[in-house]
C-alpha atoms as a PDB file:
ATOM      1  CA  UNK A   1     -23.966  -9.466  -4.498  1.00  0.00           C
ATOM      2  CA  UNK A   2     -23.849 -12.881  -2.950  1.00  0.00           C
ATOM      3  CA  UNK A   3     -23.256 -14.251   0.271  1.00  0.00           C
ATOM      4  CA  UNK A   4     -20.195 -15.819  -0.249  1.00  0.00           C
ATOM      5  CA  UNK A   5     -18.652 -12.443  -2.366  1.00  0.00           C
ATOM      6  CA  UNK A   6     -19.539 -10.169   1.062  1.00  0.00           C
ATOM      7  CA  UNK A   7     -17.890 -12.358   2.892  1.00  0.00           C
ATOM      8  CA  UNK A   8     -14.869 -12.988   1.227  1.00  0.00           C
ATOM      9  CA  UNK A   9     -14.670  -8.739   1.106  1.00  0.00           C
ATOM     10  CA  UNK A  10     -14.841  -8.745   4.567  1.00  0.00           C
ATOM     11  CA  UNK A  11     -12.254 -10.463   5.321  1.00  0.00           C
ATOM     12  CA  UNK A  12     -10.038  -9.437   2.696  1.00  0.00           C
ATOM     13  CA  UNK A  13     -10.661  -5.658   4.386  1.00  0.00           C
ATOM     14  CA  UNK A  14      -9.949  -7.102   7.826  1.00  0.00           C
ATOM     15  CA  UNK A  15      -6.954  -8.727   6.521  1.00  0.00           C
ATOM     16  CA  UNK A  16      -5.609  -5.653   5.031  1.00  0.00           C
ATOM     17  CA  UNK A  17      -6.506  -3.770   8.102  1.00  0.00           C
ATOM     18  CA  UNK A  18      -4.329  -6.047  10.814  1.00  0.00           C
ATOM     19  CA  UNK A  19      -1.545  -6.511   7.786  1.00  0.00           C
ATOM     20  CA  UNK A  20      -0.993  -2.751   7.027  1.00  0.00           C
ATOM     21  CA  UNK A  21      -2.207  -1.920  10.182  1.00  0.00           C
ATOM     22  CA  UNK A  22       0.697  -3.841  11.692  1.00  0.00           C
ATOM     23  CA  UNK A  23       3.186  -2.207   9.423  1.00  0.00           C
ATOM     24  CA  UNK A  24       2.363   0.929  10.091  1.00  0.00           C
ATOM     25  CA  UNK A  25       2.360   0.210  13.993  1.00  0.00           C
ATOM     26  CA  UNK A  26       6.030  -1.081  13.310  1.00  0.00           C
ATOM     27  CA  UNK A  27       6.958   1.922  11.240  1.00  0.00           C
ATOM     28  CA  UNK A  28       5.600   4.585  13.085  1.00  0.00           C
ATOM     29  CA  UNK A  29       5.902   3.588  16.511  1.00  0.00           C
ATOM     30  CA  UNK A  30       8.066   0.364  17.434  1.00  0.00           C
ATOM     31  CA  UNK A  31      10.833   1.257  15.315  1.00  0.00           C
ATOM     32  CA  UNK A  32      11.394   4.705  16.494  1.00  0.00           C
ATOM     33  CA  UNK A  33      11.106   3.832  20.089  1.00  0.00           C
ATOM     34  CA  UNK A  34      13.406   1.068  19.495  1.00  0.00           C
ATOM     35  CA  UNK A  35      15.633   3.702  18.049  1.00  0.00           C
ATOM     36  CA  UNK A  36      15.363   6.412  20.566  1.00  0.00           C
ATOM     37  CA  UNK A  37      15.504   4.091  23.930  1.00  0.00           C
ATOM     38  CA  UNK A  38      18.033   1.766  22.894  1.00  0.00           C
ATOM     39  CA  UNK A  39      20.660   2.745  25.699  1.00  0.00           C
ATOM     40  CA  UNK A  40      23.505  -0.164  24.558  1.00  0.00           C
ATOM     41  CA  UNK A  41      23.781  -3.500  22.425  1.00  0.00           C
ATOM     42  CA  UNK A  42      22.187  -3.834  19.098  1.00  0.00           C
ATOM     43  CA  UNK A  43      18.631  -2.451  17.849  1.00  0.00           C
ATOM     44  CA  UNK A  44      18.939  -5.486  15.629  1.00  0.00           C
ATOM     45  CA  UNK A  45      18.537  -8.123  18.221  1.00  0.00           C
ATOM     46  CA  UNK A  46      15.493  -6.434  20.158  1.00  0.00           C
ATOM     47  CA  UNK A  47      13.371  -5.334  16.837  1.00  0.00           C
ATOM     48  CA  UNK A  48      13.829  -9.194  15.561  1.00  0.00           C
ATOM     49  CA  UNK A  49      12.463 -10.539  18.987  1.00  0.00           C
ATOM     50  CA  UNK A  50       9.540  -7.944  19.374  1.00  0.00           C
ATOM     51  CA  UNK A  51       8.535  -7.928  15.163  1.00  0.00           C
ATOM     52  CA  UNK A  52       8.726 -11.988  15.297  1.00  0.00           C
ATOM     53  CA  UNK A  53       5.243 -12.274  16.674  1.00  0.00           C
ATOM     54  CA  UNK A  54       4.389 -10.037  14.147  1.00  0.00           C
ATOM     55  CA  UNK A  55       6.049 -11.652  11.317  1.00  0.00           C
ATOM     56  CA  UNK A  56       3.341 -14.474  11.781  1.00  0.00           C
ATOM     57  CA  UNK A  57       0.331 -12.578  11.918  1.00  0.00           C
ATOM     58  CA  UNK A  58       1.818 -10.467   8.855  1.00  0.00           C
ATOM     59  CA  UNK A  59       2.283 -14.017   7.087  1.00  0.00           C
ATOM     60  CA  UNK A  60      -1.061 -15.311   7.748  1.00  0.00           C
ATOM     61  CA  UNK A  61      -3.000 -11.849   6.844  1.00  0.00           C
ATOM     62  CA  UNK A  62      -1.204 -11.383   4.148  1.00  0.00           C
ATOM     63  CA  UNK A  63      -2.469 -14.930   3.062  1.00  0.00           C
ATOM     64  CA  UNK A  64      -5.872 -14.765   3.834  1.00  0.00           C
ATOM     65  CA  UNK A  65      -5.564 -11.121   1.777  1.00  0.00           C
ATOM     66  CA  UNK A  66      -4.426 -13.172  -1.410  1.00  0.00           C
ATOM     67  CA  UNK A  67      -7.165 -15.929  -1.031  1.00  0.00           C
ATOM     68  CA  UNK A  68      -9.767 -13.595  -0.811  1.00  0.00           C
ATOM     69  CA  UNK A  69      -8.338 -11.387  -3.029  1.00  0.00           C
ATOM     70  CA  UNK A  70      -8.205 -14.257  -6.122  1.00  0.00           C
ATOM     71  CA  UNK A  71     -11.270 -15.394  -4.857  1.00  0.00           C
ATOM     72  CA  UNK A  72     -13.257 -12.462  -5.777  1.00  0.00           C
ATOM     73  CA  UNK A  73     -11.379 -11.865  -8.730  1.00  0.00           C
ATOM     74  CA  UNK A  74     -12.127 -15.505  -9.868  1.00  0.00           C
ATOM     75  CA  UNK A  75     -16.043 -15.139  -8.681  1.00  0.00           C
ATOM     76  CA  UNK A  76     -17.293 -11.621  -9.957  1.00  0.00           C
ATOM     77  CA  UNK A  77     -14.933 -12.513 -13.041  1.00  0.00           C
ATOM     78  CA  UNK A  78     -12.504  -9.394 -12.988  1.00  0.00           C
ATOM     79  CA  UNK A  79      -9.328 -10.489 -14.911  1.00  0.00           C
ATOM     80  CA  UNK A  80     -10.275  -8.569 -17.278  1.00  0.00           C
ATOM     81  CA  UNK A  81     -10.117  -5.328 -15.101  1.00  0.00           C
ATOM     82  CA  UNK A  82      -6.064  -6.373 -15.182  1.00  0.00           C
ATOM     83  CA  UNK A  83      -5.780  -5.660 -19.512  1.00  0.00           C
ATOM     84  CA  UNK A  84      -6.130  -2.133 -18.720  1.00  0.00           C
ATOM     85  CA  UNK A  85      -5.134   1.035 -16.678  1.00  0.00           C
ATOM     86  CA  UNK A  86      -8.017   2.210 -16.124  1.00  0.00           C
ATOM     87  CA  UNK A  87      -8.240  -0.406 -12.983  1.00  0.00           C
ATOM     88  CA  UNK A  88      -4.423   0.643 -11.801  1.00  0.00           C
ATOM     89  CA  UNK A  89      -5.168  -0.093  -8.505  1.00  0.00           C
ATOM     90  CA  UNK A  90      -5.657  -3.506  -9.047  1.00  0.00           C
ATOM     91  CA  UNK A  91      -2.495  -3.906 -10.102  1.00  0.00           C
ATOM     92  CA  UNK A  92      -1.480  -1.860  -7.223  1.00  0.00           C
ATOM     93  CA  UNK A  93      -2.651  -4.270  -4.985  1.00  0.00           C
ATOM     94  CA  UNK A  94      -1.421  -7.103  -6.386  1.00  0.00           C
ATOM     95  CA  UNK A  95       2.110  -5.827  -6.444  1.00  0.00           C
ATOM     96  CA  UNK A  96       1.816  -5.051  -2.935  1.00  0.00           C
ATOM     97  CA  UNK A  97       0.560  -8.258  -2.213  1.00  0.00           C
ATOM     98  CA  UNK A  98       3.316  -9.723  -4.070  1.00  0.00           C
ATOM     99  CA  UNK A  99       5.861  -8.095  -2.763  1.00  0.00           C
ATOM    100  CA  UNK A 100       4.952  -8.659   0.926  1.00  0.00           C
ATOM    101  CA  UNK A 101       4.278 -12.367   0.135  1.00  0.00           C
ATOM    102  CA  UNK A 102       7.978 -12.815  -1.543  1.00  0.00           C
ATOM    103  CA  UNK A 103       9.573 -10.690   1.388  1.00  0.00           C
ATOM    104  CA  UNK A 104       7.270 -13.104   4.211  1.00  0.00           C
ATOM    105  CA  UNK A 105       7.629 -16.172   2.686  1.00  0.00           C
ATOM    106  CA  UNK A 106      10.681 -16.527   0.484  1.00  0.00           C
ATOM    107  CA  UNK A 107      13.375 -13.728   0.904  1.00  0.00           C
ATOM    108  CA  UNK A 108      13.066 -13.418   5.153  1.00  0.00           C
ATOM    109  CA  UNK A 109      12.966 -17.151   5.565  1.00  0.00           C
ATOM    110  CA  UNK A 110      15.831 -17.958   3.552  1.00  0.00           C
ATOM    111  CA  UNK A 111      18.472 -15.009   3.181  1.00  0.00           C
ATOM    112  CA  UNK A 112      17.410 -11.869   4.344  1.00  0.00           C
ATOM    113  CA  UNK A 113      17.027 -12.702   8.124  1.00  0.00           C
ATOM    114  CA  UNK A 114      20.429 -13.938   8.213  1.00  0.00           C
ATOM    115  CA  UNK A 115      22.073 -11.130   6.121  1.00  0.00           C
ATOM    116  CA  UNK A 116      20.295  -8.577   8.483  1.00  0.00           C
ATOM    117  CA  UNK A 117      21.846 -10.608  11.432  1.00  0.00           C
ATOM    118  CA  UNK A 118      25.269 -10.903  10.026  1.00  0.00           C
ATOM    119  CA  UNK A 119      25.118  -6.822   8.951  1.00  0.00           C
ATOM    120  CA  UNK A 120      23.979  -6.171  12.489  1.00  0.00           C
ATOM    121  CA  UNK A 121      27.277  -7.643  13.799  1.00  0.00           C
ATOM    122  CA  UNK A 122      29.700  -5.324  13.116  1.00  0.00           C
ATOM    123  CA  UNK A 123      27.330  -2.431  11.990  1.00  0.00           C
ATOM    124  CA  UNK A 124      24.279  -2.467  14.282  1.00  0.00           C
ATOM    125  CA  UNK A 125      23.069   1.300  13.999  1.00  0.00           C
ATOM    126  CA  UNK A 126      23.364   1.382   9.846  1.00  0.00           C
ATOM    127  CA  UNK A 127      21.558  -2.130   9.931  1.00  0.00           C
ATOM    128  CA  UNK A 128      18.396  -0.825  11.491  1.00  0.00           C
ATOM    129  CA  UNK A 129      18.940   2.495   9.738  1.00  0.00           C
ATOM    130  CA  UNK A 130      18.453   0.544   6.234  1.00  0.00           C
ATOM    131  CA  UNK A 131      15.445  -1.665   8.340  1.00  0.00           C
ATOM    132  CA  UNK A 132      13.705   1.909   9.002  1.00  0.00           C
ATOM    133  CA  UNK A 133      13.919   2.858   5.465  1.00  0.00           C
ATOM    134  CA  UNK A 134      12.449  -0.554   4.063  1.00  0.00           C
ATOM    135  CA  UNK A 135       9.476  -0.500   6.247  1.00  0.00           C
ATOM    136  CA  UNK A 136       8.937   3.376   5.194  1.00  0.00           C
ATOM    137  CA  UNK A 137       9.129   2.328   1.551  1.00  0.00           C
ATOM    138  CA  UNK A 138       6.859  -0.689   2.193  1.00  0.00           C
ATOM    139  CA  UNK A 139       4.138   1.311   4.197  1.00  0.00           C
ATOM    140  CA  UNK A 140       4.127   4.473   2.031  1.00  0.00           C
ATOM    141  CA  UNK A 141       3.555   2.228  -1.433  1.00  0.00           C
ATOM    142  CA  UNK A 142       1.179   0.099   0.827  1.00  0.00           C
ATOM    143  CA  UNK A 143      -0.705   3.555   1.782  1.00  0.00           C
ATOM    144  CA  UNK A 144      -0.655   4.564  -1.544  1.00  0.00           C
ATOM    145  CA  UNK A 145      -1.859   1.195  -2.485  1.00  0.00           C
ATOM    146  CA  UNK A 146      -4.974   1.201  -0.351  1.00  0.00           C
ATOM    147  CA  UNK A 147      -6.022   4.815  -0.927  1.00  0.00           C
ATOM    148  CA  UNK A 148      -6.442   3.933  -4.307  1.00  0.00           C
ATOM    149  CA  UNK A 149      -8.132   1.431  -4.173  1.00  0.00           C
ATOM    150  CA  UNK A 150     -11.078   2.650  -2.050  1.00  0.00           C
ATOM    151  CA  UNK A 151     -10.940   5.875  -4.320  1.00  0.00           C
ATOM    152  CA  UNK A 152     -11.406   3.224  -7.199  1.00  0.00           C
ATOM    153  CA  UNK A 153     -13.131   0.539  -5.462  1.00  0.00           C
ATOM    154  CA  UNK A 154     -16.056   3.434  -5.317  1.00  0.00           C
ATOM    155  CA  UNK A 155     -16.164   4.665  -8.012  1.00  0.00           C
ATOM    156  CA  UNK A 156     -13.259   7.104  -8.396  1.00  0.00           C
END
């Protein structure tokens, strides 16, 4: 395998590690300390200013995840792995990667920051009720995501 393949695995394993990593940080441990030590005021306002360091390093991992990611699809010429099921967790991780990048990058920059904001108003518990449950979705099909592809990355 070249130089320039290893490499670009490398990193696109480190990436996933901090990106995943860091969701399952926030869904396993900030949110539900956020949730049970939250005394008065809104859970809203002090998961927004403790997750929007995170958002960044979610945005650039999840980058450098895609760049490798097309890169060693594009070098080892695997597109054709994508015209069948037998390579499902390619597609796996492309959805994931997909739907992290439109929720970093387009929907949380533009709407959904604001409508989680606005929500957390007048109903601050249900708003980072619903906030749990999205990052338990997104980590579980992110789990999912990466189990299967080491199972099938080896072989599996």
């Amino acid at each position: 395998m070249p130089d320039d393949v290893i490499i670009a695995r490398a990193l696109h394993v480190l990436g996933v590690v901090l990106w995943i990593g860091g969701v399952g940080f926030v869904t396993t441990v900030l949110l539900p300390s956020i949730r049970r030590n939250i005394e008065t005021g809104n859970p809203v306002d002090l998961f927004e200013i403790i997750e929007g360091r995170f958002a960044w390093q979610a945005r650039g991992t999840t980058l450098l995840v895609g760049l490798t990611g097309f890169y060693m699809v594009h070098t080892m010429d695997l597109a054709s792995r994508f015209s069948t099921l037998d390579y499902w967790w390619m597609h796996a991780m492309v959805f994931v990667w997909l739907v992290f990048s439109f929720m970093l990058f387009i929907a949380e920059p533009l709407f959904l920051h604001r409508f989680f904001m606005a929500r957390a108003q007048s109903h601050p518990i249900e708003t980072f009720r619903m906030i749990q449950r999205l990052h338990w979705v997104l980590l579980i099909i992110s789990l999912g995501t990466v189990l299967g592809a080491t199972i099938g990355g080896h072989g599996g």
